[in-house]
C-alpha atoms as a PDB file:
ATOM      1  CA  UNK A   1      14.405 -54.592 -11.061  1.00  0.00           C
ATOM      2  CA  UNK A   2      17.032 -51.473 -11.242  1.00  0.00           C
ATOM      3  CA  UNK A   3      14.180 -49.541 -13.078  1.00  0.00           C
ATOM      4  CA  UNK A   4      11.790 -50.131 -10.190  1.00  0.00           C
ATOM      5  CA  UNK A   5      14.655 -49.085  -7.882  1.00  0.00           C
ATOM      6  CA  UNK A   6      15.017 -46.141  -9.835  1.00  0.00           C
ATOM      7  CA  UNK A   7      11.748 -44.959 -10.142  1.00  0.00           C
ATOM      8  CA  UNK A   8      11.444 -45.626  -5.967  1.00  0.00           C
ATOM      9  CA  UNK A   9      14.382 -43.522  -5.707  1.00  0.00           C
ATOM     10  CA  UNK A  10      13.124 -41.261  -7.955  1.00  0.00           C
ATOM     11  CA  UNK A  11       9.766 -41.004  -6.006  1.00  0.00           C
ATOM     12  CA  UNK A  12      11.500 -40.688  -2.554  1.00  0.00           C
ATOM     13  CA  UNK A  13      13.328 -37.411  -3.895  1.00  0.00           C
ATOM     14  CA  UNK A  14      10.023 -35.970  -4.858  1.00  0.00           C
ATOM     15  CA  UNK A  15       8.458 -36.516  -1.640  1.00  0.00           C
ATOM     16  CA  UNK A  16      11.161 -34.603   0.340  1.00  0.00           C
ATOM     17  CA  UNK A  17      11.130 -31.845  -1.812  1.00  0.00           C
ATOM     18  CA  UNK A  18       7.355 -31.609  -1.392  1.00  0.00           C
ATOM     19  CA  UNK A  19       8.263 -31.804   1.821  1.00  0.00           C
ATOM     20  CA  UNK A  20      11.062 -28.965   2.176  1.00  0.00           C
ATOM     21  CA  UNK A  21       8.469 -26.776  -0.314  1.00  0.00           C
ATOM     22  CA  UNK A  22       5.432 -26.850   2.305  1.00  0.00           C
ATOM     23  CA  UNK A  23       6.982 -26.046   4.886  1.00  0.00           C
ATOM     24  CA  UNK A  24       8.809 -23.040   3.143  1.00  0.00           C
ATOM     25  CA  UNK A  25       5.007 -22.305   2.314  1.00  0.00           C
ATOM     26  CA  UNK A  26       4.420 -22.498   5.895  1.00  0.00           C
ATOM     27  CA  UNK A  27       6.837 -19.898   6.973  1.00  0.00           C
ATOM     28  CA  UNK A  28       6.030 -17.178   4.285  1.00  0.00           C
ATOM     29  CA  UNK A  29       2.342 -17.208   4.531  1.00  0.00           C
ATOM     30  CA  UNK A  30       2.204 -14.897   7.759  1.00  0.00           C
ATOM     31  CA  UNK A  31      -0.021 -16.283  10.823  1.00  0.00           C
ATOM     32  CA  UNK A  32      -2.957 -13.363  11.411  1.00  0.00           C
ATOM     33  CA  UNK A  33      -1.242 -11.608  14.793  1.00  0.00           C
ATOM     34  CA  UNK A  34       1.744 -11.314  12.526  1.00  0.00           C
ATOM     35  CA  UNK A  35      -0.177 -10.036   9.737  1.00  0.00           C
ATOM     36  CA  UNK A  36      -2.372  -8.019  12.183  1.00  0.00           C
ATOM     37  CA  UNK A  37       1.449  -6.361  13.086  1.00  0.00           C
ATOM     38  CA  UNK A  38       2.665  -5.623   9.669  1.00  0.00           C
ATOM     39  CA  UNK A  39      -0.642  -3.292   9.073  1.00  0.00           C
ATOM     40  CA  UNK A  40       0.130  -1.721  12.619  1.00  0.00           C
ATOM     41  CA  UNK A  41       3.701  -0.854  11.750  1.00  0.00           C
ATOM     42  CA  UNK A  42       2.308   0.635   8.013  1.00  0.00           C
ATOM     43  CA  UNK A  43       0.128   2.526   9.302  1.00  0.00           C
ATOM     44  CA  UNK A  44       2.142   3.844  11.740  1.00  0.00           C
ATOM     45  CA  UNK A  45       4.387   4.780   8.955  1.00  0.00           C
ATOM     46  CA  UNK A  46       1.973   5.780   6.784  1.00  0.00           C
ATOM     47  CA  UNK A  47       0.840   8.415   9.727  1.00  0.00           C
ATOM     48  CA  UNK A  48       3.922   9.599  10.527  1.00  0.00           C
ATOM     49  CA  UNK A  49       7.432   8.423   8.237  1.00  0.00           C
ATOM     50  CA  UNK A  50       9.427  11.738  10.068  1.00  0.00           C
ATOM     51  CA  UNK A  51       8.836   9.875  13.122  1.00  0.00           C
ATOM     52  CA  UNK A  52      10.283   6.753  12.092  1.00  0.00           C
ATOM     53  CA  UNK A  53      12.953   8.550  10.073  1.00  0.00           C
ATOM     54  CA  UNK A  54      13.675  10.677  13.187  1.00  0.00           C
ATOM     55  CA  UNK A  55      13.476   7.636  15.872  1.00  0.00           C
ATOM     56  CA  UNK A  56      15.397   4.875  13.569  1.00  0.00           C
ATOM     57  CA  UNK A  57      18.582   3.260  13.390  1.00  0.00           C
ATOM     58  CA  UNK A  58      20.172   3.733  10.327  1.00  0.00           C
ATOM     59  CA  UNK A  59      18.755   1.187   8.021  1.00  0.00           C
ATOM     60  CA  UNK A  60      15.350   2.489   9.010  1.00  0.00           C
ATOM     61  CA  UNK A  61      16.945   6.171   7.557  1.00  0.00           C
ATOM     62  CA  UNK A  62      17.902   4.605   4.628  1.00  0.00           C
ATOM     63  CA  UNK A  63      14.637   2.707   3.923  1.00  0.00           C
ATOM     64  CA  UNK A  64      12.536   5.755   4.821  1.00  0.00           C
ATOM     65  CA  UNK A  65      13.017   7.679   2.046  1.00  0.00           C
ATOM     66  CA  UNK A  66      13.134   5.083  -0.633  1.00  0.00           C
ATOM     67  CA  UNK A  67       9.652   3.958   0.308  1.00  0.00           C
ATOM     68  CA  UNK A  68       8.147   7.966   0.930  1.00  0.00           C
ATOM     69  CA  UNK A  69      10.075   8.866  -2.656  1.00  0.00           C
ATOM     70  CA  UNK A  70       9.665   7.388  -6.206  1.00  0.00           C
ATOM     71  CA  UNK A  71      12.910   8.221  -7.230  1.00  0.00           C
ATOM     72  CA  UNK A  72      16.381   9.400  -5.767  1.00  0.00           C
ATOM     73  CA  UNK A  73      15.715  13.458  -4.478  1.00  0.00           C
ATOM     74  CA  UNK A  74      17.012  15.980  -6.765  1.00  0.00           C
ATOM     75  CA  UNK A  75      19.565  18.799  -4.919  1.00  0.00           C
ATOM     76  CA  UNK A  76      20.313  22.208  -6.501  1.00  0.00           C
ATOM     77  CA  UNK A  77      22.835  24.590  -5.065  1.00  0.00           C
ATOM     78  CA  UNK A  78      21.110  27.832  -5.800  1.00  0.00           C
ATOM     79  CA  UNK A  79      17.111  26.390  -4.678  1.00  0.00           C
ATOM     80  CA  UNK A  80      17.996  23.366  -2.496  1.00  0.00           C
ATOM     81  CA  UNK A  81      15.772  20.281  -2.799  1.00  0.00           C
ATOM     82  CA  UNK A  82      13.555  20.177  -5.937  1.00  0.00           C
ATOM     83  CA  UNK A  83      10.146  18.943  -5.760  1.00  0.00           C
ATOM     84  CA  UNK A  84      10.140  14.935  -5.025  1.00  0.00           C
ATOM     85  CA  UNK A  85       7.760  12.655  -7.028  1.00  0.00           C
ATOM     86  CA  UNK A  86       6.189  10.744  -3.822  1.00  0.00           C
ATOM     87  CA  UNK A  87       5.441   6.986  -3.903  1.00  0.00           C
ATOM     88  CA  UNK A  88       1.575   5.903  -4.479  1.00  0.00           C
ATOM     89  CA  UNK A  89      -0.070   5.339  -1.153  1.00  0.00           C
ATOM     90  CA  UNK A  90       1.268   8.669  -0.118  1.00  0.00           C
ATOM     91  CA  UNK A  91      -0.207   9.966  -3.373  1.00  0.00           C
ATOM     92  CA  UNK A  92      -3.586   8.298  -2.491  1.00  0.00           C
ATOM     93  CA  UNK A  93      -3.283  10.093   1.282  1.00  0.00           C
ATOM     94  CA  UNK A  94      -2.766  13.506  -0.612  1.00  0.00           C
ATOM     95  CA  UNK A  95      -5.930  12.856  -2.966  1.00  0.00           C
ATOM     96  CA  UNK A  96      -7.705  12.272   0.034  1.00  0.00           C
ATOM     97  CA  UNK A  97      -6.925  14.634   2.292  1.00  0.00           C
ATOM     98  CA  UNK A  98     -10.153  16.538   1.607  1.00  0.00           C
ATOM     99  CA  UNK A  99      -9.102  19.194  -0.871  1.00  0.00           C
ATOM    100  CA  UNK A 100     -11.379  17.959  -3.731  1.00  0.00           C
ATOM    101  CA  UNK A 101     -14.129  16.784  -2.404  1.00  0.00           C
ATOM    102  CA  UNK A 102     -17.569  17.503  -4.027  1.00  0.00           C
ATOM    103  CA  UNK A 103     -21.117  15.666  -3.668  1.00  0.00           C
ATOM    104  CA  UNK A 104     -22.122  14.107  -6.210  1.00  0.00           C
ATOM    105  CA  UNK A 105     -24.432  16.847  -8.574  1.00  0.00           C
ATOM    106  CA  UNK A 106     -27.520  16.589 -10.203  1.00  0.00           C
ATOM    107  CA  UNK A 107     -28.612  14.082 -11.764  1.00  0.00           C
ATOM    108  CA  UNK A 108     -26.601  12.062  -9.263  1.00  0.00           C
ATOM    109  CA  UNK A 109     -24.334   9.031 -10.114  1.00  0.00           C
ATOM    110  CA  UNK A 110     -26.901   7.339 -12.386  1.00  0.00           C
ATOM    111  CA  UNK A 111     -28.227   9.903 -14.942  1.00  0.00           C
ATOM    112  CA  UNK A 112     -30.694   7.580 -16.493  1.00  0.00           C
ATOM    113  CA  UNK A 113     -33.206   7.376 -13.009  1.00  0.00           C
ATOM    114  CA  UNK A 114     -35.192  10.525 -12.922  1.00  0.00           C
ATOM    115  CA  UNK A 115     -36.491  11.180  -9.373  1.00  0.00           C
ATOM    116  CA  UNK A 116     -40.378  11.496  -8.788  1.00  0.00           C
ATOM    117  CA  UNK A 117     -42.039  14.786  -9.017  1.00  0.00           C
ATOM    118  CA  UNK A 118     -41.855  17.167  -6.169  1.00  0.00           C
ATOM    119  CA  UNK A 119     -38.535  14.995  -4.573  1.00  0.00           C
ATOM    120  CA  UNK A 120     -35.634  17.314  -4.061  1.00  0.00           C
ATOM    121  CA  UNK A 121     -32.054  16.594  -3.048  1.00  0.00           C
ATOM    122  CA  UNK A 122     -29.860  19.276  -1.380  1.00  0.00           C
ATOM    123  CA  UNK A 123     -26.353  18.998  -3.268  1.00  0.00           C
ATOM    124  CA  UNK A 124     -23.795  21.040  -1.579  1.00  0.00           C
ATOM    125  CA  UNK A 125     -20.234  21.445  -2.865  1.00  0.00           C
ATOM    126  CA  UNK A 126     -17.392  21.255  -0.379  1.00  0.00           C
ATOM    127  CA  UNK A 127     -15.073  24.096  -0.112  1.00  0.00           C
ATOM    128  CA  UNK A 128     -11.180  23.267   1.317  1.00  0.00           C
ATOM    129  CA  UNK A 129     -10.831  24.745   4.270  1.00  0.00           C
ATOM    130  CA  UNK A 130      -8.227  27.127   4.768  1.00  0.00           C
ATOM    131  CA  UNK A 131      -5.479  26.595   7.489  1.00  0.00           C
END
């Protein structure tokens, strides 16, 4: 009888803490508007981090630049600030900020299909415009 008790007891412990662990599931799966707000405020970041720098309290100035920087920036007393290693979505933004892009040449992305006789394809390269 005490093991049956035990293994009750046992059973009702489990149950609560599957319980307590959906509902902690619950809270840190974010609904959609709240998920819909996080990409908002990223972006807006990601558009603009002076801004937020600039507009902040202070934990937002000391969050700023660890999430814009990959490592702590590098001060000289002759040059001033050395050139910071960014973080990689701003490293993505700079690849695509337009001052590589091509077309794609001939052949064209698959160099095994041969186009019919006669068929041509105008392939321009872009050139960076200069500001």
């Amino acid at each position: 009888m005490s093991l049956v008790k035990a293994y009750e007891a046992k059973l009702e412990k489990l149950e609560r803490s599957k319980l307590q662990l959906s509902e902690q599931v619950k809270k840190a799966i974010p609904e959609k508007d709240r998920f819909e707000g996080f990409i908002e405020h990223t972006m807006a970041f990601l558009a603009s981090p002076w801004n937020i720098y600039n507009k902040g309290n202070l934990a937002l100035k000391r969050t700023v630049p660890k999430l814009c920087f990959a490592e702590p920036l590098r001060y000289c007393l002759e040059n001033g600030y050395r050139t910071a290693k960014t973080t990689f979505p701003f490293k993505v933004l700079a690849g695509l900020s337009g001052k590589y892009l091509e077309m794609v040449g001939d052949p064209g992305i698959e160099p095994g299909v041969r186009l019919r006789e006669g068929v041509t394809v105008p392939c321009h390269t872009l050139r960076p415009v200069a500001h």
